[in-house]
N, C-alpha and C. Protein backbone atom coordinates (compact mmCIF):
# COMPACT_ATOMS: atom_id res chain seq x y z
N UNK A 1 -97.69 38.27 26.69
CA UNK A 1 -97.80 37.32 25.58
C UNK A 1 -96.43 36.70 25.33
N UNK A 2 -96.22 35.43 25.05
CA UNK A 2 -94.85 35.13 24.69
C UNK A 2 -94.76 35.29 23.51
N UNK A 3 -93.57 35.30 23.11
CA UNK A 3 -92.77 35.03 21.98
C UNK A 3 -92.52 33.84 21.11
N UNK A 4 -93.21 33.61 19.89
CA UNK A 4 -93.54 32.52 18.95
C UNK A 4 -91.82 31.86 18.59
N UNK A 5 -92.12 30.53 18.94
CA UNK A 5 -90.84 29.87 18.67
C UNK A 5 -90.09 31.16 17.17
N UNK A 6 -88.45 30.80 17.24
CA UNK A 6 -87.85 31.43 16.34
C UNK A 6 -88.07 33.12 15.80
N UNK A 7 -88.88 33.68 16.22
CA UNK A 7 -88.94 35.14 16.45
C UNK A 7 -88.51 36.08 16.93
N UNK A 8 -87.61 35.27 17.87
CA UNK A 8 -86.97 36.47 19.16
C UNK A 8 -86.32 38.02 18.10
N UNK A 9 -86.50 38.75 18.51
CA UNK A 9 -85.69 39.94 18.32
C UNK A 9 -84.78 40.77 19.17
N UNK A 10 -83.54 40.89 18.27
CA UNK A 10 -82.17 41.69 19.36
C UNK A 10 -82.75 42.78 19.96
N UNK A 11 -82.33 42.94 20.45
CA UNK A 11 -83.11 44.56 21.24
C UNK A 11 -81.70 45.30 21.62
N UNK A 12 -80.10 44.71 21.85
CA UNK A 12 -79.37 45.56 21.96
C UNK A 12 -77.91 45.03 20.54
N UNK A 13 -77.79 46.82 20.06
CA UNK A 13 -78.08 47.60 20.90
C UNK A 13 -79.66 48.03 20.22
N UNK A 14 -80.56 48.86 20.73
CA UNK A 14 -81.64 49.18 20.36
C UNK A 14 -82.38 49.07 18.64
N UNK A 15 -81.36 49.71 17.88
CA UNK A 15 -81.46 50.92 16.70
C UNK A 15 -81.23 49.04 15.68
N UNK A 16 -80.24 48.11 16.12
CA UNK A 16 -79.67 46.74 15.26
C UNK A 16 -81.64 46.11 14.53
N UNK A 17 -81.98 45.85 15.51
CA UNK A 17 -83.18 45.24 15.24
C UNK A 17 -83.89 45.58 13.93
N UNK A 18 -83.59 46.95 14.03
CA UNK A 18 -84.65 47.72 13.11
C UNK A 18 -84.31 47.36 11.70
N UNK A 19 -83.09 47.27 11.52
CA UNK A 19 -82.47 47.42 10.10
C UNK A 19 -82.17 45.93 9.61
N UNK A 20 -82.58 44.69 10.33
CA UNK A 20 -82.59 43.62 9.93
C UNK A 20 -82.75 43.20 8.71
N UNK A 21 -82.68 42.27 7.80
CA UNK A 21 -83.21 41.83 6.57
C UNK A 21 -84.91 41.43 7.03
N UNK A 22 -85.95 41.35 6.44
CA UNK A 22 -87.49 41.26 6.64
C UNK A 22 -87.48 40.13 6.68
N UNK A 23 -86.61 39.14 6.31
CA UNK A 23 -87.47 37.64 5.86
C UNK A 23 -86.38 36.81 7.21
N UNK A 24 -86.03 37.48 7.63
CA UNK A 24 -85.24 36.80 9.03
C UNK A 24 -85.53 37.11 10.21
N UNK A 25 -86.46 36.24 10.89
CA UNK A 25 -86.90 36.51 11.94
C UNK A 25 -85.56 36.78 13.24
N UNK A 26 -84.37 36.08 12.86
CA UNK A 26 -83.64 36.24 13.96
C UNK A 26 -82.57 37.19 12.91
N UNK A 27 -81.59 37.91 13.26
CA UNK A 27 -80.93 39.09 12.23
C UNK A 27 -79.56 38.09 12.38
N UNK A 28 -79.18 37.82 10.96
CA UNK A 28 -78.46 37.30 10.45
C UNK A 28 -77.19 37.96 10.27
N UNK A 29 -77.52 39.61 9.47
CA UNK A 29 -76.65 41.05 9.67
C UNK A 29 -77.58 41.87 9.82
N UNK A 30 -76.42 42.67 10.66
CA UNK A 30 -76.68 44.15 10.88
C UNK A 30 -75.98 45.39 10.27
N UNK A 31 -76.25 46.78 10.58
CA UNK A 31 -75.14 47.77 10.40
C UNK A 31 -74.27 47.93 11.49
N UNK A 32 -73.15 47.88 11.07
CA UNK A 32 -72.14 48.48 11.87
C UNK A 32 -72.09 49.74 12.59
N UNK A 33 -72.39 50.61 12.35
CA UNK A 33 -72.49 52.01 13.01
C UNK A 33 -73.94 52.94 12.69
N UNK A 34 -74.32 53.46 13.48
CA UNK A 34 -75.29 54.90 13.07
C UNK A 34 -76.86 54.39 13.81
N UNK A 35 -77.58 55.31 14.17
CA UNK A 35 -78.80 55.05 14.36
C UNK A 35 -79.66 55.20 13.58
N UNK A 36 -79.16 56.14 12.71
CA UNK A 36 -79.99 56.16 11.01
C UNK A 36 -79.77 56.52 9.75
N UNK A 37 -78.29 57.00 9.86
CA UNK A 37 -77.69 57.23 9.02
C UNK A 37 -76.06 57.09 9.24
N UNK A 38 -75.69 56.34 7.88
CA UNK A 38 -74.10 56.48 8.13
C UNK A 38 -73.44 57.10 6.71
N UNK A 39 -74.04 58.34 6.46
CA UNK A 39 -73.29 58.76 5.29
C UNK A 39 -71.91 58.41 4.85
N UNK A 40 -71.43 58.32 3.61
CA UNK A 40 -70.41 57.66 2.99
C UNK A 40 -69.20 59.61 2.85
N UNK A 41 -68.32 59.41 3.53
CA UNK A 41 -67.47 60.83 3.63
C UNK A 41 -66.06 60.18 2.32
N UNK A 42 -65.85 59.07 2.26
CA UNK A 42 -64.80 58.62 2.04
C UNK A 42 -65.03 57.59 1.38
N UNK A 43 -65.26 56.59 -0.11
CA UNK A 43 -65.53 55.38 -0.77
C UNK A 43 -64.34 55.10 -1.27
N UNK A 44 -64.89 53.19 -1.22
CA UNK A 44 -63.77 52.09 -1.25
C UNK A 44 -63.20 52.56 -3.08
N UNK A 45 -62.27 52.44 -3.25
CA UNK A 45 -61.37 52.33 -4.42
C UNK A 45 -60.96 51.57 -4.74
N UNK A 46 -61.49 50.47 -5.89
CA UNK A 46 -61.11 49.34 -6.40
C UNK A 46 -59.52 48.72 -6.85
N UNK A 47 -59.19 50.41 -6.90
CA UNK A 47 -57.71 50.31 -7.40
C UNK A 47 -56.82 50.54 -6.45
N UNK A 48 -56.65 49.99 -5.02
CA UNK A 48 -56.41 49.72 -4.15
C UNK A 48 -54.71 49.78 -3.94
N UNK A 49 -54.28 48.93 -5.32
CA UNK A 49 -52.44 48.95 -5.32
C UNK A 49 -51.89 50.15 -5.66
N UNK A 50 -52.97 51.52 -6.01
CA UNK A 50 -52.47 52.75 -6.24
C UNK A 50 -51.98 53.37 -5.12
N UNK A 51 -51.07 54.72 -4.75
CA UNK A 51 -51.51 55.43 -3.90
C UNK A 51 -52.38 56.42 -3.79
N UNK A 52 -52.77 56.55 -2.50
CA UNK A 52 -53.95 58.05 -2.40
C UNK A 52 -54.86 57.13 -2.56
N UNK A 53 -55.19 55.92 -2.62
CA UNK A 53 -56.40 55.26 -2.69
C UNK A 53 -57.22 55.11 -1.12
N UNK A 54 -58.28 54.42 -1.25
CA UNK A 54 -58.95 54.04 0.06
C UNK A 54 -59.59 52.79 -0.08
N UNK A 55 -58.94 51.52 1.40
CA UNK A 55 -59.77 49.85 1.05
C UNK A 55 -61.38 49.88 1.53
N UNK A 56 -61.34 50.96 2.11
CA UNK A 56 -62.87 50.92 2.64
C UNK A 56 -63.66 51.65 2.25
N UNK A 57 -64.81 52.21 3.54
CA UNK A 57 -65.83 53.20 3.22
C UNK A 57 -65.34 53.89 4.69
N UNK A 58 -65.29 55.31 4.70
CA UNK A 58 -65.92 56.04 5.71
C UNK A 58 -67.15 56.48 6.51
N UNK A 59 -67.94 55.48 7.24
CA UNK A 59 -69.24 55.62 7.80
C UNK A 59 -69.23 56.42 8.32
N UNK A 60 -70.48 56.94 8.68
CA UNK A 60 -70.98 57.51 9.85
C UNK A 60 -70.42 58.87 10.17
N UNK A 61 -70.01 59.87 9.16
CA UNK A 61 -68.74 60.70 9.28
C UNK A 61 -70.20 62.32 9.33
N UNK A 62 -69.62 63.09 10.33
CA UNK A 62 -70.31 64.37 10.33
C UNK A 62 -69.45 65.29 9.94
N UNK A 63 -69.36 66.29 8.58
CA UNK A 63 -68.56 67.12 8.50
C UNK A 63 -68.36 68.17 9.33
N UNK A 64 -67.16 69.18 9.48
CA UNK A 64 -67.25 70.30 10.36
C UNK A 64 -68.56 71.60 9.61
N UNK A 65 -69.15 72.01 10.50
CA UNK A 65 -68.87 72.21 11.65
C UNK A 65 -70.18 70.89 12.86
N UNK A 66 -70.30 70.24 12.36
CA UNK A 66 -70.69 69.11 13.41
C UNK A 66 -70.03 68.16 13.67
N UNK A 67 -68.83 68.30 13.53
CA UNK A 67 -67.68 67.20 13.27
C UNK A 67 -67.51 66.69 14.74
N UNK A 68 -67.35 66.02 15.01
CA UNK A 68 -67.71 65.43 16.59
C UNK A 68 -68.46 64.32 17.28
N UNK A 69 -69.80 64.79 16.48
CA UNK A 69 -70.96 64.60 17.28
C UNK A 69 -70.91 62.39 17.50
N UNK A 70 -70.32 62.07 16.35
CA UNK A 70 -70.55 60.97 16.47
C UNK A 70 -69.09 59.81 17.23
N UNK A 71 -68.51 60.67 18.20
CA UNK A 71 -67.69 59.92 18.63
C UNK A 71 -68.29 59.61 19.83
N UNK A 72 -67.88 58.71 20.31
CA UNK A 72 -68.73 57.73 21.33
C UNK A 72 -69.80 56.70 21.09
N UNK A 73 -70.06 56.58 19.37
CA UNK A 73 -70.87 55.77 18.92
C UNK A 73 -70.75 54.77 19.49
N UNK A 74 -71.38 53.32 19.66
CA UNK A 74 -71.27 52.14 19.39
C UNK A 74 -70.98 51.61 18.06
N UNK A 75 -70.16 50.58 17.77
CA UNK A 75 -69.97 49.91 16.79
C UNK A 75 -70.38 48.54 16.71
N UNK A 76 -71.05 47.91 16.08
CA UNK A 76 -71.33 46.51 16.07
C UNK A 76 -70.81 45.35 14.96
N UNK A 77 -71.10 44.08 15.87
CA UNK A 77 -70.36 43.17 14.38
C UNK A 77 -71.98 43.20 13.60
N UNK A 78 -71.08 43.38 12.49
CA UNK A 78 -71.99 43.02 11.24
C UNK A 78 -72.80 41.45 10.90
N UNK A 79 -72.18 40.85 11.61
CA UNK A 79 -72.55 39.34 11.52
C UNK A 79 -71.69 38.29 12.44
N UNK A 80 -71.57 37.31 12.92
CA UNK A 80 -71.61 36.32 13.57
C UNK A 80 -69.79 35.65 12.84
N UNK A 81 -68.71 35.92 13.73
CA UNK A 81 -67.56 35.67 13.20
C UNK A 81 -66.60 35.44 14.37
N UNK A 82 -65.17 35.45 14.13
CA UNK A 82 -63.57 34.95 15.10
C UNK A 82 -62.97 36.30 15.07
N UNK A 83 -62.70 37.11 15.95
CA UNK A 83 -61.45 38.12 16.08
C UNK A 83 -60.65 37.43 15.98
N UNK A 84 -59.86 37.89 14.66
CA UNK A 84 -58.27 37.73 14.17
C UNK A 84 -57.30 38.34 14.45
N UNK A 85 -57.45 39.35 14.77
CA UNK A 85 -56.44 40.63 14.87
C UNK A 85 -56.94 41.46 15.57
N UNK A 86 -56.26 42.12 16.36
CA UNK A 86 -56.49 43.59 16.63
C UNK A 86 -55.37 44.37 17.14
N UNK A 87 -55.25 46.14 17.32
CA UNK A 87 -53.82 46.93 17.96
C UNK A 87 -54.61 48.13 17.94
N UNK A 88 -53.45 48.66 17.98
CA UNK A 88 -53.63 50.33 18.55
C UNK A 88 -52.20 50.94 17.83
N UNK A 89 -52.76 52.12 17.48
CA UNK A 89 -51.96 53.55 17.22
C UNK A 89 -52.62 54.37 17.27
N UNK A 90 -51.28 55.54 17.87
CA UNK A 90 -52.45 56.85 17.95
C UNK A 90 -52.01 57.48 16.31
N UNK A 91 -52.58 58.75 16.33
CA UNK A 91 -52.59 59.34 14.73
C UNK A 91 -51.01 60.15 15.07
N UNK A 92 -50.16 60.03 13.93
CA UNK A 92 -49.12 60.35 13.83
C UNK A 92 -49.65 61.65 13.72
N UNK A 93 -50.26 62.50 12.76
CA UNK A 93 -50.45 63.43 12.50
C UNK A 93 -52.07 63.46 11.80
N UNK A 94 -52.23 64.39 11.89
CA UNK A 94 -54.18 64.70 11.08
C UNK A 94 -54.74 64.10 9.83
N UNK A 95 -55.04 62.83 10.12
CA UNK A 95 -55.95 62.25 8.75
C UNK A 95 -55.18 61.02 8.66
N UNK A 96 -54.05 60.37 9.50
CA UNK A 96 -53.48 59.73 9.66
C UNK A 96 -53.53 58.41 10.87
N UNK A 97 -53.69 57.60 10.51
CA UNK A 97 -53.42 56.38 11.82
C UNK A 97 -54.79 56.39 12.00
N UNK A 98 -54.85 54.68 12.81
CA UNK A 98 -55.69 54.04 13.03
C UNK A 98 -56.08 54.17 14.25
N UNK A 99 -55.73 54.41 15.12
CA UNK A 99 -56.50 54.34 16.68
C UNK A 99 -57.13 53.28 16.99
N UNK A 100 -58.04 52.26 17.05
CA UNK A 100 -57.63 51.25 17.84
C UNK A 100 -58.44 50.49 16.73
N UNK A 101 -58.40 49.30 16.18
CA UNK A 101 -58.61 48.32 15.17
C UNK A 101 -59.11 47.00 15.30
N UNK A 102 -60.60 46.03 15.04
CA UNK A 102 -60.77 45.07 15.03
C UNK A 102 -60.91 44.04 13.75
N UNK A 103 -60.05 43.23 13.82
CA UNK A 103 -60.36 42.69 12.59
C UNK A 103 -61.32 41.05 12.67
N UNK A 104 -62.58 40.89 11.90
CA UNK A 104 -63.26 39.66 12.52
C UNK A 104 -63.25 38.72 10.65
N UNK A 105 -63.29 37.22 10.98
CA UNK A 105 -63.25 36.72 10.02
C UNK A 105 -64.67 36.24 10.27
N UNK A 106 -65.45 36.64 8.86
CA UNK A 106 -66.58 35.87 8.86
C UNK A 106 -67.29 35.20 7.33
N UNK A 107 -68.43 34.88 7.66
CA UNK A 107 -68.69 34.10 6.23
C UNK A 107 -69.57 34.23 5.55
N UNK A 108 -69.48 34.85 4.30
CA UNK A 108 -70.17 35.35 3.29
C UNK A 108 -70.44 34.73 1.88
N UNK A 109 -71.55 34.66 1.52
CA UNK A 109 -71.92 33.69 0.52
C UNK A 109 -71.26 31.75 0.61
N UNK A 110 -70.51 31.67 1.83
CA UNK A 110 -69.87 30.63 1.46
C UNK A 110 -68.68 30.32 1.26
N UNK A 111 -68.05 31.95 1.39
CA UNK A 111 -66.74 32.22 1.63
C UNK A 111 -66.05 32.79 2.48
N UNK A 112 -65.02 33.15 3.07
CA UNK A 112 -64.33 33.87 4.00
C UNK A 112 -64.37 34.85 3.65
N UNK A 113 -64.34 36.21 4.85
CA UNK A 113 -64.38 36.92 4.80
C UNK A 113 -63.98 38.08 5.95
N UNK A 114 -62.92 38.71 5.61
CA UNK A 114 -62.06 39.47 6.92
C UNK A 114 -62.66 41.14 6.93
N UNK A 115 -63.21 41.33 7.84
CA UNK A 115 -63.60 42.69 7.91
C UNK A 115 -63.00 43.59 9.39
N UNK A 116 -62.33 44.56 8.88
CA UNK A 116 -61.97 45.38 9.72
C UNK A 116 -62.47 46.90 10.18
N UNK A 117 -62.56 47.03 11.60
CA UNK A 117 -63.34 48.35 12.46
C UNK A 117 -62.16 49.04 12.74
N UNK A 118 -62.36 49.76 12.24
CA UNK A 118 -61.06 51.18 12.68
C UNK A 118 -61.59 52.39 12.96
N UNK A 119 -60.60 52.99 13.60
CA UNK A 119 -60.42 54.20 15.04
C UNK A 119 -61.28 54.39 15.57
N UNK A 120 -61.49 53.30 16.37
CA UNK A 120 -62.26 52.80 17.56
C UNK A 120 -61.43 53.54 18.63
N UNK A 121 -62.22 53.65 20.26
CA UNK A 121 -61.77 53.94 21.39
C UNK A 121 -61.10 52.65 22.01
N UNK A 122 -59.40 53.40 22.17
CA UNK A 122 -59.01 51.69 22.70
C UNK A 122 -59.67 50.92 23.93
N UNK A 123 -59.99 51.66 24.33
CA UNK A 123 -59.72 51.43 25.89
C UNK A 123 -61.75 50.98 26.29
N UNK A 124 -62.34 51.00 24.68
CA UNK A 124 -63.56 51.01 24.65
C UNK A 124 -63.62 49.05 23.88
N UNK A 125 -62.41 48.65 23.59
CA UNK A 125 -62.58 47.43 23.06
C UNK A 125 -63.23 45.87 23.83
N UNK A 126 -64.02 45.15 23.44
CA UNK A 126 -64.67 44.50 24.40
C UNK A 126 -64.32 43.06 23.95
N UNK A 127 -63.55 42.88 22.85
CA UNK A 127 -63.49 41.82 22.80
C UNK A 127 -61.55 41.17 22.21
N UNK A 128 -61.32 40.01 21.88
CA UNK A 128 -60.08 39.25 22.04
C UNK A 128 -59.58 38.46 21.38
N UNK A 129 -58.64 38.87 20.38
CA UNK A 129 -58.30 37.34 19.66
C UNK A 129 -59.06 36.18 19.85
N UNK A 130 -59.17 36.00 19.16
CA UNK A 130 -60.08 34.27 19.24
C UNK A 130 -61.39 34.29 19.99
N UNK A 131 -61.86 35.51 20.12
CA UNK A 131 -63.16 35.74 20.53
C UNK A 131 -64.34 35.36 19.53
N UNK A 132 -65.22 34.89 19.81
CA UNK A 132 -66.34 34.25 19.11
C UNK A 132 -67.35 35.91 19.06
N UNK A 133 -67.96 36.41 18.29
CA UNK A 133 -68.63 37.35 18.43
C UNK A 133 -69.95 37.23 17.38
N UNK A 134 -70.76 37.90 17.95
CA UNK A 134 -72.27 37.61 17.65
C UNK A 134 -72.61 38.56 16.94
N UNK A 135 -73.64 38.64 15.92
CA UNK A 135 -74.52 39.47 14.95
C UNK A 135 -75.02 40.69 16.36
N UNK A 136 -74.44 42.19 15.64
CA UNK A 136 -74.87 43.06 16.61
C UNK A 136 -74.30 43.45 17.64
N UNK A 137 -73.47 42.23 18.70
CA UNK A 137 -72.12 42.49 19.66
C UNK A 137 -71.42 44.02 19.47
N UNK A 138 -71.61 44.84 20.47
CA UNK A 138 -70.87 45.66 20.44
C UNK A 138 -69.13 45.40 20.35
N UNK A 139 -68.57 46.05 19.81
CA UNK A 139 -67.41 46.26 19.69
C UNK A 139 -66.34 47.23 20.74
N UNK A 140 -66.76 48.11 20.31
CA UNK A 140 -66.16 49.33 21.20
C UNK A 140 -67.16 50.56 20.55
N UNK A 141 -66.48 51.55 21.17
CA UNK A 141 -67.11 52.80 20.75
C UNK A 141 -66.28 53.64 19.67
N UNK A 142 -66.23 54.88 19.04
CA UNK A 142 -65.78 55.64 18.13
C UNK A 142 -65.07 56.53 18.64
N UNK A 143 -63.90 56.57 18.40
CA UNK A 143 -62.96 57.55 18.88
C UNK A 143 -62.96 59.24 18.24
N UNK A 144 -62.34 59.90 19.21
CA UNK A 144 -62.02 61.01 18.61
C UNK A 144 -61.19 60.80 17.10
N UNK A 145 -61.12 61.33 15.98
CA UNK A 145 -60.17 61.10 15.12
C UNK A 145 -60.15 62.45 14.38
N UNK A 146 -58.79 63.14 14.17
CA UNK A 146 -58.79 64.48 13.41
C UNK A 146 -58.39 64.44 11.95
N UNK A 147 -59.22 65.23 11.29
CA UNK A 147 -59.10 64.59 9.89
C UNK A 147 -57.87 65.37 9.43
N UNK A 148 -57.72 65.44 8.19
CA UNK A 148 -56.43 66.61 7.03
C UNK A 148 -57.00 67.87 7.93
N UNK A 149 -57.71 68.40 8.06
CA UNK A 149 -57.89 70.26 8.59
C UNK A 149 -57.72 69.72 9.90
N UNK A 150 -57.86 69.17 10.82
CA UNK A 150 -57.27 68.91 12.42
C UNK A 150 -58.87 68.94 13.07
N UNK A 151 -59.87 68.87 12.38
CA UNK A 151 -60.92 68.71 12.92
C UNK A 151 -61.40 67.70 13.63
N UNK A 152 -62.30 67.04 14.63
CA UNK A 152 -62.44 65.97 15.14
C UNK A 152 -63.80 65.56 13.90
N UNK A 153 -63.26 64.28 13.30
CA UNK A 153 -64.44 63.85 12.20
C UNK A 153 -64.33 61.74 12.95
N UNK A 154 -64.68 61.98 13.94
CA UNK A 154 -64.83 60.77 14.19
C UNK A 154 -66.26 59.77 13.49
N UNK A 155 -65.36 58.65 13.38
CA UNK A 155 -66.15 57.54 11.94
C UNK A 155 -65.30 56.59 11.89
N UNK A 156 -66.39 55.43 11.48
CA UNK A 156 -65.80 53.87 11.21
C UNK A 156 -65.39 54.01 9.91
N UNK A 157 -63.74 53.52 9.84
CA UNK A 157 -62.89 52.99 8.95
C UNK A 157 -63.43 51.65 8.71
N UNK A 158 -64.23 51.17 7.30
CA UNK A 158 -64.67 50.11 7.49
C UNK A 158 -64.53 49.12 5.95
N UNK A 159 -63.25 48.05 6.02
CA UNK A 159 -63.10 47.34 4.69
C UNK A 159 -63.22 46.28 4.94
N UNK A 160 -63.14 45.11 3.65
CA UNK A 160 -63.42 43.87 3.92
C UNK A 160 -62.52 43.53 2.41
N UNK A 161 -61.97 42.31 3.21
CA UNK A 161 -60.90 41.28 2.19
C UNK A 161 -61.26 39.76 2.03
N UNK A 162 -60.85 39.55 1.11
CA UNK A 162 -61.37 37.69 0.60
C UNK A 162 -60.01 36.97 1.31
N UNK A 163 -58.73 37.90 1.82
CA UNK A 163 -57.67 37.16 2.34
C UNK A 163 -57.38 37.87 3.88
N UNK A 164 -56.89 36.96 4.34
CA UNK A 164 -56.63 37.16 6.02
C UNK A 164 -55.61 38.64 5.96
N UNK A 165 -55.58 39.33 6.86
CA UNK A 165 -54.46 40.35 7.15
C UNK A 165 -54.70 40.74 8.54
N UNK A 166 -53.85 41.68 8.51
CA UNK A 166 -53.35 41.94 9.93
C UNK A 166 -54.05 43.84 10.14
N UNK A 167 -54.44 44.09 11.72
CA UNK A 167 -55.34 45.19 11.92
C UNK A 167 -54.81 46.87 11.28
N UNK A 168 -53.56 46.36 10.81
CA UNK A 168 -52.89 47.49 10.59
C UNK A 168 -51.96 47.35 8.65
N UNK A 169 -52.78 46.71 8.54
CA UNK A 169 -52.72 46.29 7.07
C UNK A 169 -53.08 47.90 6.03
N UNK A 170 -52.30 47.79 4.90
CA UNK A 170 -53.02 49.02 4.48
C UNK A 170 -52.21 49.35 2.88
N UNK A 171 -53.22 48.89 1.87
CA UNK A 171 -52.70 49.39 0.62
C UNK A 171 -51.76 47.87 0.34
N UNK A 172 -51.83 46.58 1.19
CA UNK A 172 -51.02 45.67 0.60
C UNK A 172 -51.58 44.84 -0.92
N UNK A 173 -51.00 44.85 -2.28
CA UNK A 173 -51.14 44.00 -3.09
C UNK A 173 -51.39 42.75 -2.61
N UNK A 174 -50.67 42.34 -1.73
CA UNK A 174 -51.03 40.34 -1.29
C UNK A 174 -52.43 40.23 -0.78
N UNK A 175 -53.24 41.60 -0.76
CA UNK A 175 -54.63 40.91 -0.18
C UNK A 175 -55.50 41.66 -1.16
N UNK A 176 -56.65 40.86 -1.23
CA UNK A 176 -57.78 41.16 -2.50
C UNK A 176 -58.70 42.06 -1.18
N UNK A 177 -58.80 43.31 -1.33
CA UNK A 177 -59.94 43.74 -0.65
C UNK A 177 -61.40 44.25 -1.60
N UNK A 178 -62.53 44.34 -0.94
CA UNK A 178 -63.63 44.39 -1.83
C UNK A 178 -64.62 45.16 -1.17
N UNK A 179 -65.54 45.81 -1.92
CA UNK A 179 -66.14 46.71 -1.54
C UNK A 179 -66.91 46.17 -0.74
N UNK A 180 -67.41 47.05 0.37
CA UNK A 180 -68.26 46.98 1.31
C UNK A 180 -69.80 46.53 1.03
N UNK A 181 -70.50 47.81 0.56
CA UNK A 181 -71.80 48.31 -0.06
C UNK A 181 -72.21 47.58 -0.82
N UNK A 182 -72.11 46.81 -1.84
CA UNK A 182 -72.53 45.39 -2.62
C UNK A 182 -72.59 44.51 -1.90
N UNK A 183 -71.94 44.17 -0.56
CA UNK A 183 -71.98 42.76 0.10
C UNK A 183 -73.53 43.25 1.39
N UNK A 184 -73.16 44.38 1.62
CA UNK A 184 -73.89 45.11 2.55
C UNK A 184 -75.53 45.29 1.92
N UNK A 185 -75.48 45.52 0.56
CA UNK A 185 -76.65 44.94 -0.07
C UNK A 185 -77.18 44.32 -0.42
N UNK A 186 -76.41 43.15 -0.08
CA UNK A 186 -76.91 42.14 -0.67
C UNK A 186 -77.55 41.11 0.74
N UNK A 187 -76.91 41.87 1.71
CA UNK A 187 -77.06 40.62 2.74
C UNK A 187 -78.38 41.47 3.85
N UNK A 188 -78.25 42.83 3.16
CA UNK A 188 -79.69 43.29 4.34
C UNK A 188 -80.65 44.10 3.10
N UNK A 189 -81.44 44.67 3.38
CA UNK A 189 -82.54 45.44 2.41
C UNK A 189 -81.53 46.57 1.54
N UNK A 190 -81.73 45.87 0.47
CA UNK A 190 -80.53 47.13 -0.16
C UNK A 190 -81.54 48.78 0.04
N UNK A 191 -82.66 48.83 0.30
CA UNK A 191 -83.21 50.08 0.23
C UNK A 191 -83.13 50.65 1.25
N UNK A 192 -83.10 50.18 2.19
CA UNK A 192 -82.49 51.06 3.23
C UNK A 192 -81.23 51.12 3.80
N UNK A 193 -80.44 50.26 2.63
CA UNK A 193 -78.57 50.47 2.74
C UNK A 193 -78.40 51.86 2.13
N UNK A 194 -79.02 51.77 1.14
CA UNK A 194 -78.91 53.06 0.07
C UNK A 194 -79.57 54.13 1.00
N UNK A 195 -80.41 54.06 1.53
CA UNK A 195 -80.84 55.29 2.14
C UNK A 195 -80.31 55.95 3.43
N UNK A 196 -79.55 54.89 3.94
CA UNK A 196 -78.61 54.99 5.67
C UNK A 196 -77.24 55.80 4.55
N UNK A 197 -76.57 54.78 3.41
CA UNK A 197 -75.73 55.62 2.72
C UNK A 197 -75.70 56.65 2.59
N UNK A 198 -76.69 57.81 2.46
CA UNK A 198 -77.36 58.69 1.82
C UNK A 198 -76.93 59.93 1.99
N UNK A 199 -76.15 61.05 1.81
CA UNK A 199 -75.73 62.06 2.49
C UNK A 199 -77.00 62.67 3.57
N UNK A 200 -76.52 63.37 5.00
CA UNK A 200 -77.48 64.02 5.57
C UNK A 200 -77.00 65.75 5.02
């Protein structure tokens, strides 16, 4: 049977399709990480110019003793945007450093919008400055990363800013960053944002 004009559905990677918004036949956004869950280990902190704060969310995070399991994930773009940035560091020490970083500018409600993938596998990165990237596009995969106890708790470092920065940006006043999970609900079924959120 074919496929009715404007219907097509992503099929990679597999798991993107599913979690589409309902009223979009072609997926507009997706989730970034997990096949069905990306529990929240770590939430964004509004108060950002403090220290000890955090600009993002911690996805997809398995505590010890399953701490592991989710490195080698795939990561995907969330939506249809320009690689701005990207680098590499390894972790100075446990719970520390980024490991390899994409930052994509894209457009939300009508506005700009810079979202960055952290401690990614470098050597797993697929795409390039000034790369055009598509709703769903893999990224790279999920690196090993050892948390404060030296455990492997590999998971997407995952924030978003109303101003441009750089992949290794972190805690700067000159950029407005904003929570994830409100934009993330707003742009796919908030009921099954809340429920992928969800502790396992």
């Amino acid at each position: 049977m074919s496929t009715p004009p404007n219907t097509l559905e992503m099929v990679t990677p597999d798991w993107a399709a599913t979690y589409r918004r309902v009223v979009d036949p072609v997926p507009v956004w997706t989730y970034p990480v997990g096949s069905t869950r990306f529990p929240v280990a770590q939430w964004y902190c509004a108060q950002y110019h403090k220290p000890g704060v955090h600009t993002g969310d911690d996805l997809n995070v398995q505590t010890w003793p399953r701490g592991g399991i989710d490195e080698g994930e795939p990561v995907t773009a969330i939506c249809s945007g320009v690689v701005t940035s990207r680098g590499y560091t390894p972790q100075p020490a446990p719970g520390k450093g980024w490991l390899a970083c994409v930052v994509i500018k894209i457009e939300q409600a009508g506005a700009p919008l810079w979202v960055r993938y952290a401690h990614l596998l470098d050597s797993s990165i697929a795409v390039n400055v000034g790369s055009t990237v598509e709703v769903g596009q893999v990224l790279g995969v999920l690196d090993a990363y050892l948390n404060s106890s030296g455990y492997n708790a590999a998971h997407l470092h995952f924030d978003m800013a109303r101003d441009p920065f750089e992949w290794n940006y972190w805690l700067s006043t000159s950029v407005e960053w904003v929570d994830p999970v409100p934009i993330l609900r707003a742009e796919l079924d908030p009921d099954i944002v809340d429920s992928m959120l969800s502790a396992t």
